[in-house]
PDB file of N, CA and C in Angstrom:
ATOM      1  N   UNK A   1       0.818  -1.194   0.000  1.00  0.00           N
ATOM      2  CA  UNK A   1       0.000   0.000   0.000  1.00  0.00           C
ATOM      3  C   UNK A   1       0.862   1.258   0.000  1.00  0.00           C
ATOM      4  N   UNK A   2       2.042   1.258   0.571  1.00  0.00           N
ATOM      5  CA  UNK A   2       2.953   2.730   0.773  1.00  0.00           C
ATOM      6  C   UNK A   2       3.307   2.967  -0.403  1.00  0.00           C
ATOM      7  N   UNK A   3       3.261   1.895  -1.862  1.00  0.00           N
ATOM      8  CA  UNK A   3       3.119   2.503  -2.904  1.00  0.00           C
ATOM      9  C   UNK A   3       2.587   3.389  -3.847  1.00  0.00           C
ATOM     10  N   UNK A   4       1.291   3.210  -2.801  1.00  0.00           N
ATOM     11  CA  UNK A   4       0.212   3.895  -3.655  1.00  0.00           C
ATOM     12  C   UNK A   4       0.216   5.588  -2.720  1.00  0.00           C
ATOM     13  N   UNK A   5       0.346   5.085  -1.659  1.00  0.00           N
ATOM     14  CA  UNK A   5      -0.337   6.206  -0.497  1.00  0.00           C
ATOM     15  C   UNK A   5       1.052   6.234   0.903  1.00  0.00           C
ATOM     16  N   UNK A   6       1.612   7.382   0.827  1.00  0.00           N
ATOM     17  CA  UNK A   6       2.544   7.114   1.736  1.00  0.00           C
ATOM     18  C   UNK A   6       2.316   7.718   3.466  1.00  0.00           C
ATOM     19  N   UNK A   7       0.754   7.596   3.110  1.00  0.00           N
ATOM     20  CA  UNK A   7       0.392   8.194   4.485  1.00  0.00           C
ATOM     21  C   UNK A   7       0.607   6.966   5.496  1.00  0.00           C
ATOM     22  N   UNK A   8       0.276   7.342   6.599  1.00  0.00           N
ATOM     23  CA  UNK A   8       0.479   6.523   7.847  1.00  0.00           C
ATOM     24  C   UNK A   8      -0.746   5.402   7.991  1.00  0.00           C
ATOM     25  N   UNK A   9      -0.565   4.246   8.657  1.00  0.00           N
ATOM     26  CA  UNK A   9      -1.783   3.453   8.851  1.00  0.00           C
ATOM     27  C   UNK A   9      -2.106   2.626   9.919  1.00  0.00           C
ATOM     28  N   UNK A  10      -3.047   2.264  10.006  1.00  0.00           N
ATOM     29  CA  UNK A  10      -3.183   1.953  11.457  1.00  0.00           C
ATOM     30  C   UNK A  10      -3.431   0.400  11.610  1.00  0.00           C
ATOM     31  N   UNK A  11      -3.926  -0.052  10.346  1.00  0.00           N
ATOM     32  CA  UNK A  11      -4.866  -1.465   9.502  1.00  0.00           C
ATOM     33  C   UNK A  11      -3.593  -2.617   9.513  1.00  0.00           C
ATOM     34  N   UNK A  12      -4.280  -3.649  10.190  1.00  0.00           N
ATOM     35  CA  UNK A  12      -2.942  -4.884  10.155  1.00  0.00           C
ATOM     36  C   UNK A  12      -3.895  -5.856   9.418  1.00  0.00           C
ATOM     37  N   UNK A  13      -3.052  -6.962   8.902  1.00  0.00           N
ATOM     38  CA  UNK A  13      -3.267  -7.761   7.996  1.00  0.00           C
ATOM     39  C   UNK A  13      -2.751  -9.445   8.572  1.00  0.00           C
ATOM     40  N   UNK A  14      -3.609 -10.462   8.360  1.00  0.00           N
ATOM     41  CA  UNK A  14      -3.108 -11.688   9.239  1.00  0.00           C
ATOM     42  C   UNK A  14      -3.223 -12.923   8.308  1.00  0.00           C
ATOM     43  N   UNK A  15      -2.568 -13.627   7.389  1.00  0.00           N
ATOM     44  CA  UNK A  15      -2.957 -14.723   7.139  1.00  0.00           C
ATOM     45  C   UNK A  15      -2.658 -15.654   7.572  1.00  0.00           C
ATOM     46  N   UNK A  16      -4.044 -16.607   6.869  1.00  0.00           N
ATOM     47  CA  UNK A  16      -3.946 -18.250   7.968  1.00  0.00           C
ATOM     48  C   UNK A  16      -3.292 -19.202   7.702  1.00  0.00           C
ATOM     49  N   UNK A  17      -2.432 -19.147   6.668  1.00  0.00           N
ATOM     50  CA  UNK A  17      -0.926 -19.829   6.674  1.00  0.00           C
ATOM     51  C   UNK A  17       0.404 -19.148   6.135  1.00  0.00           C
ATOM     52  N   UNK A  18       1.138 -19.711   5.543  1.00  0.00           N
ATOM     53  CA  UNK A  18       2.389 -19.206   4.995  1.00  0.00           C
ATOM     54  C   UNK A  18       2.137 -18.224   3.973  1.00  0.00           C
ATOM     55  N   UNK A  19       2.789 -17.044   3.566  1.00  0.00           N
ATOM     56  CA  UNK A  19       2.997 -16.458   2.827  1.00  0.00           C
ATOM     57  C   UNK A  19       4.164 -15.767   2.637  1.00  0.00           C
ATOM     58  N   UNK A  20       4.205 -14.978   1.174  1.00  0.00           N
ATOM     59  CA  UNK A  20       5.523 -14.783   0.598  1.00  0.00           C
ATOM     60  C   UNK A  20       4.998 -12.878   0.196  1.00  0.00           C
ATOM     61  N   UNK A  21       5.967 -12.832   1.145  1.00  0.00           N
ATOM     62  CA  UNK A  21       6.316 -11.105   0.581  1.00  0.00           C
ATOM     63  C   UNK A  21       7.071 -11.182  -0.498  1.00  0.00           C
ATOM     64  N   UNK A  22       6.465  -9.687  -1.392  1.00  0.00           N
ATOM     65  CA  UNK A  22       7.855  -9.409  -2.235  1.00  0.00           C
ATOM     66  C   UNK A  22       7.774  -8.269  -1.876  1.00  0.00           C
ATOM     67  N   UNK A  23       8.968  -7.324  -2.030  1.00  0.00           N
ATOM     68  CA  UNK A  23       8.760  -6.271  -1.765  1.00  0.00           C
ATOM     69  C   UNK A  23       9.426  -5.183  -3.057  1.00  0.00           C
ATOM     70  N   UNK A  24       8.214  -4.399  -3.568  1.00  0.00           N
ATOM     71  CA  UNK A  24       8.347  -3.714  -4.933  1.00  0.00           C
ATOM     72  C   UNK A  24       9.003  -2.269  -4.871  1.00  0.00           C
ATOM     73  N   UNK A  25       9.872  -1.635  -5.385  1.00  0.00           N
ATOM     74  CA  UNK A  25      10.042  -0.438  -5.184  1.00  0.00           C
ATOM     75  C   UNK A  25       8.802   0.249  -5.527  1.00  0.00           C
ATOM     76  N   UNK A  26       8.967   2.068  -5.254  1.00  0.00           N
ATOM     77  CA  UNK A  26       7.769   2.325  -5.830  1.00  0.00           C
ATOM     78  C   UNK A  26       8.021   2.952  -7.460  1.00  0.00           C
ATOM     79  N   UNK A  27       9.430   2.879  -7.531  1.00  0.00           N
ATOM     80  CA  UNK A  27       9.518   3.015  -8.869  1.00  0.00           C
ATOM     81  C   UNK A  27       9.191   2.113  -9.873  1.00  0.00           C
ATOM     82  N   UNK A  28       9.667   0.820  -9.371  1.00  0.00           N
ATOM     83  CA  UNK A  28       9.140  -0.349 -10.270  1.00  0.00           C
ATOM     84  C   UNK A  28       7.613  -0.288 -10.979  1.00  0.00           C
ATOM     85  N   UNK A  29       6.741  -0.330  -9.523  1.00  0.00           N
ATOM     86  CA  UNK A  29       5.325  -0.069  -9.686  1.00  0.00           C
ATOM     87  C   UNK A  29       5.309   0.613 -10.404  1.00  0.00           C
ATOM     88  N   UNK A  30       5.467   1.833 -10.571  1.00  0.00           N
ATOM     89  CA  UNK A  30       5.075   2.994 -11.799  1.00  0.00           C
ATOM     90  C   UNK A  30       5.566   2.612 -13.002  1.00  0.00           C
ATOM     91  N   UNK A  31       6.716   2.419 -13.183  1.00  0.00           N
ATOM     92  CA  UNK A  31       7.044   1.642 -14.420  1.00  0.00           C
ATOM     93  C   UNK A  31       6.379   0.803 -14.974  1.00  0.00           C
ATOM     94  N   UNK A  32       5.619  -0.127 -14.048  1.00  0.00           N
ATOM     95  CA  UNK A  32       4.792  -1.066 -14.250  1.00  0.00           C
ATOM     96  C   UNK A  32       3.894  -0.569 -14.827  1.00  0.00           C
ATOM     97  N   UNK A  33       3.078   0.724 -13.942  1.00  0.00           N
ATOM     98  CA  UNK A  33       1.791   0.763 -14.551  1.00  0.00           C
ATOM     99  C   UNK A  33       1.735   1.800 -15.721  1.00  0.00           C
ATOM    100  N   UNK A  34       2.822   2.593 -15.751  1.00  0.00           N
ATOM    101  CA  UNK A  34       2.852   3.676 -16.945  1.00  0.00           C
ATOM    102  C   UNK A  34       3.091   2.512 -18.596  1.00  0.00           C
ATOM    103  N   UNK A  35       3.553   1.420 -18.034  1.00  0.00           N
ATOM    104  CA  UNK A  35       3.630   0.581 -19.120  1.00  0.00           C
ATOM    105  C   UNK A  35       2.387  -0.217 -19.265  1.00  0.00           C
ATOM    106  N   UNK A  36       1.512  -0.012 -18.736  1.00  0.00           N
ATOM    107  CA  UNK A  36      -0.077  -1.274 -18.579  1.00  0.00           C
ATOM    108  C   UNK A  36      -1.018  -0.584 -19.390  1.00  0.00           C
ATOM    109  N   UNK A  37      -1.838  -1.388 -19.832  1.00  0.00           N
ATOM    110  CA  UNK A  37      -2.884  -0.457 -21.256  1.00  0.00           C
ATOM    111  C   UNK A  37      -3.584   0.858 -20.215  1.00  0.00           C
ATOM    112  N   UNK A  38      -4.506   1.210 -20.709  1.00  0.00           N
ATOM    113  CA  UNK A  38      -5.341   2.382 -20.516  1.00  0.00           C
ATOM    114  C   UNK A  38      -6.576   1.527 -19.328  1.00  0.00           C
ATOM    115  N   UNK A  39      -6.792   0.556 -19.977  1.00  0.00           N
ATOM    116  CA  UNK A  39      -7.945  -0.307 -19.121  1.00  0.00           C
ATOM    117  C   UNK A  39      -7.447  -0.550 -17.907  1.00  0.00           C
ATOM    118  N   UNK A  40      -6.338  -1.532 -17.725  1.00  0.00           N
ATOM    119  CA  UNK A  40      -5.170  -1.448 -16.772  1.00  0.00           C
ATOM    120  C   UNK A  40      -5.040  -0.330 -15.678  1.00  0.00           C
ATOM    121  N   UNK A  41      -4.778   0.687 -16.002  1.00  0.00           N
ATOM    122  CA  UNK A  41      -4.219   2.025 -15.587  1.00  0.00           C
ATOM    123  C   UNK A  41      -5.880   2.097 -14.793  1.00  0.00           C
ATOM    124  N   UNK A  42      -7.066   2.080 -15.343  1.00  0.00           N
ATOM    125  CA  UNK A  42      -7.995   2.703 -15.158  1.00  0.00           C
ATOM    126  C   UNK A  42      -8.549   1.693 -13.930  1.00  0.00           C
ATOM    127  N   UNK A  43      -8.416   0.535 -14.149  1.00  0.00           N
ATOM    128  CA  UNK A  43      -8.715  -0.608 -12.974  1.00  0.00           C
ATOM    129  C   UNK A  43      -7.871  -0.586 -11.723  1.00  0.00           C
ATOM    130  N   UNK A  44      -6.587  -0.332 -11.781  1.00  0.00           N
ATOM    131  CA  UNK A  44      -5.922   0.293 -10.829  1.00  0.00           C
ATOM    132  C   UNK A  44      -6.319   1.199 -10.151  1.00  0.00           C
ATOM    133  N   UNK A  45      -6.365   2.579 -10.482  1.00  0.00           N
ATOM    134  CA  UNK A  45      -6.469   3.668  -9.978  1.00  0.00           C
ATOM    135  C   UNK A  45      -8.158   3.760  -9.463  1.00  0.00           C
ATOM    136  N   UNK A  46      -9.121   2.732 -10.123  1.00  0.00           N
ATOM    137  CA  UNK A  46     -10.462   3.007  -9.493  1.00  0.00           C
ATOM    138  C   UNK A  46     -10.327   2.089  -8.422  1.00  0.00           C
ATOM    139  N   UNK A  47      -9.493   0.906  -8.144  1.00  0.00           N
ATOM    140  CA  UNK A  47      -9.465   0.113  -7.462  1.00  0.00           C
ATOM    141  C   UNK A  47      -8.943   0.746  -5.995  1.00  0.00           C
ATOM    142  N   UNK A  48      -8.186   1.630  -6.374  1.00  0.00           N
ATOM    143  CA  UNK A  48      -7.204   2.142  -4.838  1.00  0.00           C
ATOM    144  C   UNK A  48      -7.509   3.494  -4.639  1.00  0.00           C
ATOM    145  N   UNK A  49      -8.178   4.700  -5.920  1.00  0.00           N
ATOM    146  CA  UNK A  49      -8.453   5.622  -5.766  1.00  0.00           C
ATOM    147  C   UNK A  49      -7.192   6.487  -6.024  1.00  0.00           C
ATOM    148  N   UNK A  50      -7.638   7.436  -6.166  1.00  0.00           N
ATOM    149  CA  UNK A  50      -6.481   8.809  -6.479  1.00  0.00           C
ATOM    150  C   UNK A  50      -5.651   9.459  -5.572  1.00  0.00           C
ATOM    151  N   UNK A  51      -4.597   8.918  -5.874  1.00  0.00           N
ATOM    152  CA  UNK A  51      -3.318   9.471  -4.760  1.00  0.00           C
ATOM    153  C   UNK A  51      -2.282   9.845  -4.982  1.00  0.00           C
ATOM    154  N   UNK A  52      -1.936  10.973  -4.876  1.00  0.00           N
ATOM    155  CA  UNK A  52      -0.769  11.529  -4.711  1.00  0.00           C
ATOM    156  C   UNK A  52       0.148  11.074  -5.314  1.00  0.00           C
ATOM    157  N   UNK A  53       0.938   9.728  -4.990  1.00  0.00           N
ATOM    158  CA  UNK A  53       1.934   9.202  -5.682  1.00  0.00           C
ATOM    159  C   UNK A  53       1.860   8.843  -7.034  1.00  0.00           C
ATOM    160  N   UNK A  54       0.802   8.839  -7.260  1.00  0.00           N
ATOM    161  CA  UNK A  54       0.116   8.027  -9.023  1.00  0.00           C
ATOM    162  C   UNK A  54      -0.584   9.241  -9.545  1.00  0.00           C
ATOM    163  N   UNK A  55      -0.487  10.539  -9.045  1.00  0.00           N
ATOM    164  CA  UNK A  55      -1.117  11.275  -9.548  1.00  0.00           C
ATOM    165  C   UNK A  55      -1.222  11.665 -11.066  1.00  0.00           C
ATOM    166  N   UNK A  56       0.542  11.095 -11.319  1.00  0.00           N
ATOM    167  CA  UNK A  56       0.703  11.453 -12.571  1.00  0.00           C
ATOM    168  C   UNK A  56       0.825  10.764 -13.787  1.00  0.00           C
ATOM    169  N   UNK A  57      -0.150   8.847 -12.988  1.00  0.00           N
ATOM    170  CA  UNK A  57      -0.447   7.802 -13.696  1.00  0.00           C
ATOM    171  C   UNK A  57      -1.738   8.172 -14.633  1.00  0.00           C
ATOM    172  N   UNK A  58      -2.487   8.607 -13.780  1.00  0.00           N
ATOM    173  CA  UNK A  58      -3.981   9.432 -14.371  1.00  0.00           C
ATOM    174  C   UNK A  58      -4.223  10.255 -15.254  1.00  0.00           C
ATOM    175  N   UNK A  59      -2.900  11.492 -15.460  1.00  0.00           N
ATOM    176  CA  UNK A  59      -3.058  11.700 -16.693  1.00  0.00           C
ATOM    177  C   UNK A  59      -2.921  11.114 -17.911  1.00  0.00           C
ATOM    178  N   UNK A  60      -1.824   9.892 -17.507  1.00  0.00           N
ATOM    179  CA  UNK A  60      -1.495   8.933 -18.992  1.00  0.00           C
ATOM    180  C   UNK A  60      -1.849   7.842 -19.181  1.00  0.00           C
ATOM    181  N   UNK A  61      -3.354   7.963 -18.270  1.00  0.00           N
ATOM    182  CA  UNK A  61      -4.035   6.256 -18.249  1.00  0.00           C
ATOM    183  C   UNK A  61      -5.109   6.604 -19.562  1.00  0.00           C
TER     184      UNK A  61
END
């Protein structure tokens, strides 16, 4: 999430067995998504909402 939004949070997360972090820069991510179609871009950003860090995904989605 600090990719998207680098505000502070309070929300913990627990799963009920093993799991595997990766951990993405937030440059990667953008790279990622400035490279993802328009549909892409648009499913993202409605999915997590408009923030700051991606602000400038939205103009080129």
């Amino acid at each position: 999430m600090a990719l998207i939004s680098d505000k502070p949070r309070t929300a913990t997360a627990a799963a009920k067995g093993d799991v595997v972090c990766f951990i993405v820069p937030q440059v990667v991510f953008q790279i990622e998504l400035d490279e993802s179609s328009a549909l892409m871009k648009s499913l993202v950003l409605n999915l997590i909402g408009s923030y700051p860090l991606l602000d400038g995904a939205i103009g080129r989605a």
